[in-house]
C-alpha atoms as a PDB file:
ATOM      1  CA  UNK A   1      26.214   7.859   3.800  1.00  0.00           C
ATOM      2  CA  UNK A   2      22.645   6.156   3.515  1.00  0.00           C
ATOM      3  CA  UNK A   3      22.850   2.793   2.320  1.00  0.00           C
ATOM      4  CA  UNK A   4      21.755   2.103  -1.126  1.00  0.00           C
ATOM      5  CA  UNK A   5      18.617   1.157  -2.543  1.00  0.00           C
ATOM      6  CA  UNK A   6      19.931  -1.917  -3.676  1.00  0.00           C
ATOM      7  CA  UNK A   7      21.975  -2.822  -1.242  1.00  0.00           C
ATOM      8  CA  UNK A   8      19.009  -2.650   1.500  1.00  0.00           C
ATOM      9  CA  UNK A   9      16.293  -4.344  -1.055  1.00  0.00           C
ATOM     10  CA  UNK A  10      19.064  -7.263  -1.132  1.00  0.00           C
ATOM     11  CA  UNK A  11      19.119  -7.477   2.582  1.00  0.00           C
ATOM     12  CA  UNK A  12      15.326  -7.499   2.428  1.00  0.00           C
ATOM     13  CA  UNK A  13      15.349  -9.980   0.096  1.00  0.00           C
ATOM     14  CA  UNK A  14      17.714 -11.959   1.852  1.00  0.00           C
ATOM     15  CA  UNK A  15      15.372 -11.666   5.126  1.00  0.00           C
ATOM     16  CA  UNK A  16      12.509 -13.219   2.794  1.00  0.00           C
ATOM     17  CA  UNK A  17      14.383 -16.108   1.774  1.00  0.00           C
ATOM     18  CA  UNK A  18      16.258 -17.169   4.904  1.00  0.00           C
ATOM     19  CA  UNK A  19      12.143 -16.862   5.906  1.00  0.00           C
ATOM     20  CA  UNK A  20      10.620 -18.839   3.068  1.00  0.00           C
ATOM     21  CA  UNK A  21      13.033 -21.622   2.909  1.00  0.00           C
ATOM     22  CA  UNK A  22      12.784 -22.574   6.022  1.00  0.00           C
ATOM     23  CA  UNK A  23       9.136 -23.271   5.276  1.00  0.00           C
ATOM     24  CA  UNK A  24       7.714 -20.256   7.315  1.00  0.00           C
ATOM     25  CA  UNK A  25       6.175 -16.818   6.066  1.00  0.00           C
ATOM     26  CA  UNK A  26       7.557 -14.569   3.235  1.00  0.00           C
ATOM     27  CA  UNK A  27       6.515 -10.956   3.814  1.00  0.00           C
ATOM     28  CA  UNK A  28       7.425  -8.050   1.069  1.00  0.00           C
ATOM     29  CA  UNK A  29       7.715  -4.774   2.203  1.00  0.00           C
ATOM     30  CA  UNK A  30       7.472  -1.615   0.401  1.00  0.00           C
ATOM     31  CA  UNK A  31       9.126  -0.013   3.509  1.00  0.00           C
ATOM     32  CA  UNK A  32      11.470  -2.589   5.446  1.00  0.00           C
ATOM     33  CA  UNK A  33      10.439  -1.723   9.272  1.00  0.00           C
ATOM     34  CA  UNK A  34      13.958  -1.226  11.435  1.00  0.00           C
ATOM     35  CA  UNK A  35      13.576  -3.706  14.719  1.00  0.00           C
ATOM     36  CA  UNK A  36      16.658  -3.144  16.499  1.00  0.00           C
ATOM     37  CA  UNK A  37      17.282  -6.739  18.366  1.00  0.00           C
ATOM     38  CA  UNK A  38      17.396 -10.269  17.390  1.00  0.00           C
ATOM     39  CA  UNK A  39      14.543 -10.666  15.331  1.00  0.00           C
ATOM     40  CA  UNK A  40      12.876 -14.513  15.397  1.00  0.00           C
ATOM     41  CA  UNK A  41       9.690 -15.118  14.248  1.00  0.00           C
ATOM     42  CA  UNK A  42       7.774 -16.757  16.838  1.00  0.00           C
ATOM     43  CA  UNK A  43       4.134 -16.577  16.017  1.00  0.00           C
ATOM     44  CA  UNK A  44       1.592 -15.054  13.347  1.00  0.00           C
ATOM     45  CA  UNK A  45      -1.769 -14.463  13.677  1.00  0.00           C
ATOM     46  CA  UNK A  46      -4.145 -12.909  11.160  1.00  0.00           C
ATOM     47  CA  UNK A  47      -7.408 -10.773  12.207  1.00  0.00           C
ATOM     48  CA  UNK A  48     -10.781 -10.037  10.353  1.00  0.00           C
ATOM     49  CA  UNK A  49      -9.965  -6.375   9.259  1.00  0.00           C
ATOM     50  CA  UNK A  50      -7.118  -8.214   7.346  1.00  0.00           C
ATOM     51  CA  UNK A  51      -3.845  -7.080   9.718  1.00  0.00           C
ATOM     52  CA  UNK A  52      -1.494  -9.851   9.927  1.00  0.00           C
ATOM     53  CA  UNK A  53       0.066 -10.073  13.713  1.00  0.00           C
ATOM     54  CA  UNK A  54       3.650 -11.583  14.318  1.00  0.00           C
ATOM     55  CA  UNK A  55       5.682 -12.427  17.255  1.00  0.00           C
ATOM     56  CA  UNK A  56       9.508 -11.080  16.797  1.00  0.00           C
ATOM     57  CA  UNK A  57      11.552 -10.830  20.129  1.00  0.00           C
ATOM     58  CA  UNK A  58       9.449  -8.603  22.572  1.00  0.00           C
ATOM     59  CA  UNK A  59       7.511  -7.037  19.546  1.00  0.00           C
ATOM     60  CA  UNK A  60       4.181  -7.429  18.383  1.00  0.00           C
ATOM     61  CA  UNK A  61       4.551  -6.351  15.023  1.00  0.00           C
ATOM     62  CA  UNK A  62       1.258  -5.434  13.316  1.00  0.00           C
ATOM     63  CA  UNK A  63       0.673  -5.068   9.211  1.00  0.00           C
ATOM     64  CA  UNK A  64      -2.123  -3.653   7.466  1.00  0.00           C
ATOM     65  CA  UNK A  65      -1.950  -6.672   4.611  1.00  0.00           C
ATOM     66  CA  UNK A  66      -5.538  -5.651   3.486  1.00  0.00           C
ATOM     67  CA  UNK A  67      -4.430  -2.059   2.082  1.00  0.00           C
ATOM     68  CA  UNK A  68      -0.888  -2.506   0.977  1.00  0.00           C
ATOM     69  CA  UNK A  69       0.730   0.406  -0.195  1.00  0.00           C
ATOM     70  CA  UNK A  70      -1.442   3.034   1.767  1.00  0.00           C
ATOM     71  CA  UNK A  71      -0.569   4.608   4.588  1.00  0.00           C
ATOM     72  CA  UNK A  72      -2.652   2.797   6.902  1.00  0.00           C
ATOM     73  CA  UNK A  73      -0.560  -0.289   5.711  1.00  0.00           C
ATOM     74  CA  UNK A  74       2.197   1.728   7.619  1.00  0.00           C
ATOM     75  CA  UNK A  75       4.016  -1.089  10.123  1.00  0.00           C
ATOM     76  CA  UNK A  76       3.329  -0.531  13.842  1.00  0.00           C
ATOM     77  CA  UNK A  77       5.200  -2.425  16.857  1.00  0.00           C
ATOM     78  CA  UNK A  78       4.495  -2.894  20.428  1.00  0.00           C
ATOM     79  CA  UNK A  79       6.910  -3.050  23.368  1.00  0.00           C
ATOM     80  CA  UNK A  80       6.455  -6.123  25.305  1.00  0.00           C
ATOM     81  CA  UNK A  81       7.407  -7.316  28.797  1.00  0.00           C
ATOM     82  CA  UNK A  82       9.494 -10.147  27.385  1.00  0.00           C
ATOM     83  CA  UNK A  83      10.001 -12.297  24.431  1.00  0.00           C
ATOM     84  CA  UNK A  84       6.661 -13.044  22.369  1.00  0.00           C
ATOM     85  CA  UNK A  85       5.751 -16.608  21.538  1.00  0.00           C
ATOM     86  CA  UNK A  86       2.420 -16.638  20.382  1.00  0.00           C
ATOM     87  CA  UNK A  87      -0.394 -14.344  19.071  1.00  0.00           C
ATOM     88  CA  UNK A  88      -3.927 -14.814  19.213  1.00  0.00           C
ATOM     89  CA  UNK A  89      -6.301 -11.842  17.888  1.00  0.00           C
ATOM     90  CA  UNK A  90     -10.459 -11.269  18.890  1.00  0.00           C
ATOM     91  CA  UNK A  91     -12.854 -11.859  16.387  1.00  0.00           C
ATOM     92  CA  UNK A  92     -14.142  -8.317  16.404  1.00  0.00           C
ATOM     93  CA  UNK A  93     -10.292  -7.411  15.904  1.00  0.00           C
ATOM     94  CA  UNK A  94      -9.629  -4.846  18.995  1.00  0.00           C
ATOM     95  CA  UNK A  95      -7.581  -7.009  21.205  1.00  0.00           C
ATOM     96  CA  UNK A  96      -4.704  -9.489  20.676  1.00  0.00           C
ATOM     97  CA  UNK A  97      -3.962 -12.283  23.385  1.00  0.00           C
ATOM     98  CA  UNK A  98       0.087 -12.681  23.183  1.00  0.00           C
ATOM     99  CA  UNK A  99       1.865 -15.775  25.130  1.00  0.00           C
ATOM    100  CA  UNK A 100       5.313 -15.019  26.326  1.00  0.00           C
ATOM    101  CA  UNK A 101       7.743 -16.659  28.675  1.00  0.00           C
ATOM    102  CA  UNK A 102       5.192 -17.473  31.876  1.00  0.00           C
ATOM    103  CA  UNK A 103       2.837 -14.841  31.207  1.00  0.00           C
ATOM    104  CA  UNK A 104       0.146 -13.937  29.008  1.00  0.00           C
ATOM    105  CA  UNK A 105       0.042  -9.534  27.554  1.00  0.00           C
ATOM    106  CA  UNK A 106      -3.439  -8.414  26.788  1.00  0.00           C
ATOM    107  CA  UNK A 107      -2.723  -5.774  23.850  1.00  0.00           C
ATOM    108  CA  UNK A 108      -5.195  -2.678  22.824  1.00  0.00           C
ATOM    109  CA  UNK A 109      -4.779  -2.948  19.073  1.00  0.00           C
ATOM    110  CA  UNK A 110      -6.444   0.406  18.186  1.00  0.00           C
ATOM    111  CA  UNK A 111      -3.931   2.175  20.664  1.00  0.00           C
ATOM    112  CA  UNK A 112      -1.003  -0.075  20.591  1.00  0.00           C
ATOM    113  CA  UNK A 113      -0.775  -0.674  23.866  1.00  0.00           C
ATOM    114  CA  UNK A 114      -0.689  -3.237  26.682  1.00  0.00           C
ATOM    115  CA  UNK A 115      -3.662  -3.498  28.885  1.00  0.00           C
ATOM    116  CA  UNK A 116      -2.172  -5.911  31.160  1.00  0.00           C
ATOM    117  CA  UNK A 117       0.004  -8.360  31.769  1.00  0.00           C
ATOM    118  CA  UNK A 118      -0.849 -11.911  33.724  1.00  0.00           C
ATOM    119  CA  UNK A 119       1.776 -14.181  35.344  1.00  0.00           C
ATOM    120  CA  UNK A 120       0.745 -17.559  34.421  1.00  0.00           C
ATOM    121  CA  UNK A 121       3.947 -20.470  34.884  1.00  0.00           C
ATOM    122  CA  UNK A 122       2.935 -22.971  32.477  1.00  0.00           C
ATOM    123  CA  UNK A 123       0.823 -21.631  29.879  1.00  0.00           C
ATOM    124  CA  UNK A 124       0.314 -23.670  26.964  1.00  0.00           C
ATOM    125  CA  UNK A 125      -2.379 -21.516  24.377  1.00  0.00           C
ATOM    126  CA  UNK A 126      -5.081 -18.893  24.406  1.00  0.00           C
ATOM    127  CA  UNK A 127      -7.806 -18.301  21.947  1.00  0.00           C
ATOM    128  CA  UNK A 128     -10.491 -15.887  21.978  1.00  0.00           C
ATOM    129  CA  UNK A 129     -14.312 -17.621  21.596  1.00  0.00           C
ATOM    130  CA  UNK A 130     -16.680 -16.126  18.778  1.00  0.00           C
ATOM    131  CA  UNK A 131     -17.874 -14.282  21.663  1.00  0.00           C
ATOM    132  CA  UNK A 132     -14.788 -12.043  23.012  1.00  0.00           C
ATOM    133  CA  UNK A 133     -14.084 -14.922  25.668  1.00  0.00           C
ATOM    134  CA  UNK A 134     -10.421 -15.098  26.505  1.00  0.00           C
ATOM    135  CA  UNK A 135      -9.892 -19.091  27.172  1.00  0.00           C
ATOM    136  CA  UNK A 136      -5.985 -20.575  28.140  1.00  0.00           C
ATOM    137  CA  UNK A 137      -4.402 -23.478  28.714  1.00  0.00           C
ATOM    138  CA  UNK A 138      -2.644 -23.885  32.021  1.00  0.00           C
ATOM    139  CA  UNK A 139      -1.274 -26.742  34.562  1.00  0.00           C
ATOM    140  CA  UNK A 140      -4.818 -25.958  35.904  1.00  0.00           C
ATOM    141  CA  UNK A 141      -6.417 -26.988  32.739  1.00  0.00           C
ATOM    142  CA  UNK A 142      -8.471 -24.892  30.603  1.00  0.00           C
ATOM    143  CA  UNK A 143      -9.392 -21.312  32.539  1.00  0.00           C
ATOM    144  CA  UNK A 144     -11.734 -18.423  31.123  1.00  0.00           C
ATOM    145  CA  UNK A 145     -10.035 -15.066  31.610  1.00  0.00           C
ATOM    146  CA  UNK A 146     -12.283 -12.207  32.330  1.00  0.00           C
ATOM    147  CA  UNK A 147     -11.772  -9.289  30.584  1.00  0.00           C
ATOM    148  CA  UNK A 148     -10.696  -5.952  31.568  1.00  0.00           C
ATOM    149  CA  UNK A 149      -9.803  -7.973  34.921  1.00  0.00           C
ATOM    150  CA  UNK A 150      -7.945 -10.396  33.993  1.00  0.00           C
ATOM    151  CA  UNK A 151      -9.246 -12.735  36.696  1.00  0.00           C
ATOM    152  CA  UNK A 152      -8.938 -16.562  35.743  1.00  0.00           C
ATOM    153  CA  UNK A 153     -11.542 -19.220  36.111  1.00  0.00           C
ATOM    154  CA  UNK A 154     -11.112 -22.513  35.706  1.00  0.00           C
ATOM    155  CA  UNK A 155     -13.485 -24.671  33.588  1.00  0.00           C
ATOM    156  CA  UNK A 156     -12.353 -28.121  33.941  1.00  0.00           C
ATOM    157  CA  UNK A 157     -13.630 -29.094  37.253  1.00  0.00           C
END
């Protein structure tokens, strides 16, 4: 037997404030997504064609917060390698940079998909520059990625 409306808005609801009182992000749902896993929230990033990005487990979880309610607002989720830490999205909004454990994905946001994955022990940040640049923080200091490669040069010389 399917659970209840109520009952399932309730757990929503308790999500959202177990979420907001801990001083982080309260999301609504129309549709609560189903992550199997622990679910943590690690790191939320928004883009310019108003999706909001967030880091739970080895997900990249992405919402359409600009068009609620249609189905383009629909919840999508990428598989990652490992646990997700951090998000950072392009300023053109077709790539998202996400830090995990030692490594850095490179995600294809119109397909959902990762590009590539670079092992990097000690990664601090990435950010992408107003013009697509992919920059990071490492032990080596700061290092431009180049993109589809995902060769690494290092700036601070």
């Amino acid at each position: 037997m399917p659970p209840r409306p109520a009952l399932r808005r309730a757990g929503s609801l308790g999500v959202a404030l177990t979420l907001g009182a801990a001083g982080s992000v309260t999301l609504t749902f129309r549709e609560s997504p189903s992550l199997p896993g622990p679910v943590a929230l690690q790191g939320v990033a928004w883009d310019t064609a108003g999706r909001l990005h967030l880091c739970l487990g080895a997900r990249l979880l992405s919402v359409n917060a600009a068009r609620p309610g249609s189905p383009a607002a629909r919840p999508s989720a990428v598989a990652l390698p490992g646990p997700c830490q951090g998000v950072t999205v392009s300023v053109d909004a077709r790539q998202a940079a996400v830090l995990g454990d030692g490594r850095l994905d490179l995600i294809d946001l119109s397909t959902g998909s990762v590009t590539g994955t670079l092992p990097i022990p000690g990664l601090s940040g990435a950010g992408f520059t107003a013009d697509g640049t992919l920059l990071i923080g490492s032990p080596a200091g700061l290092e431009r990625v180049t993109l589809p490669g995902l060769t690494r040069v290092a700036l601070d010389r």
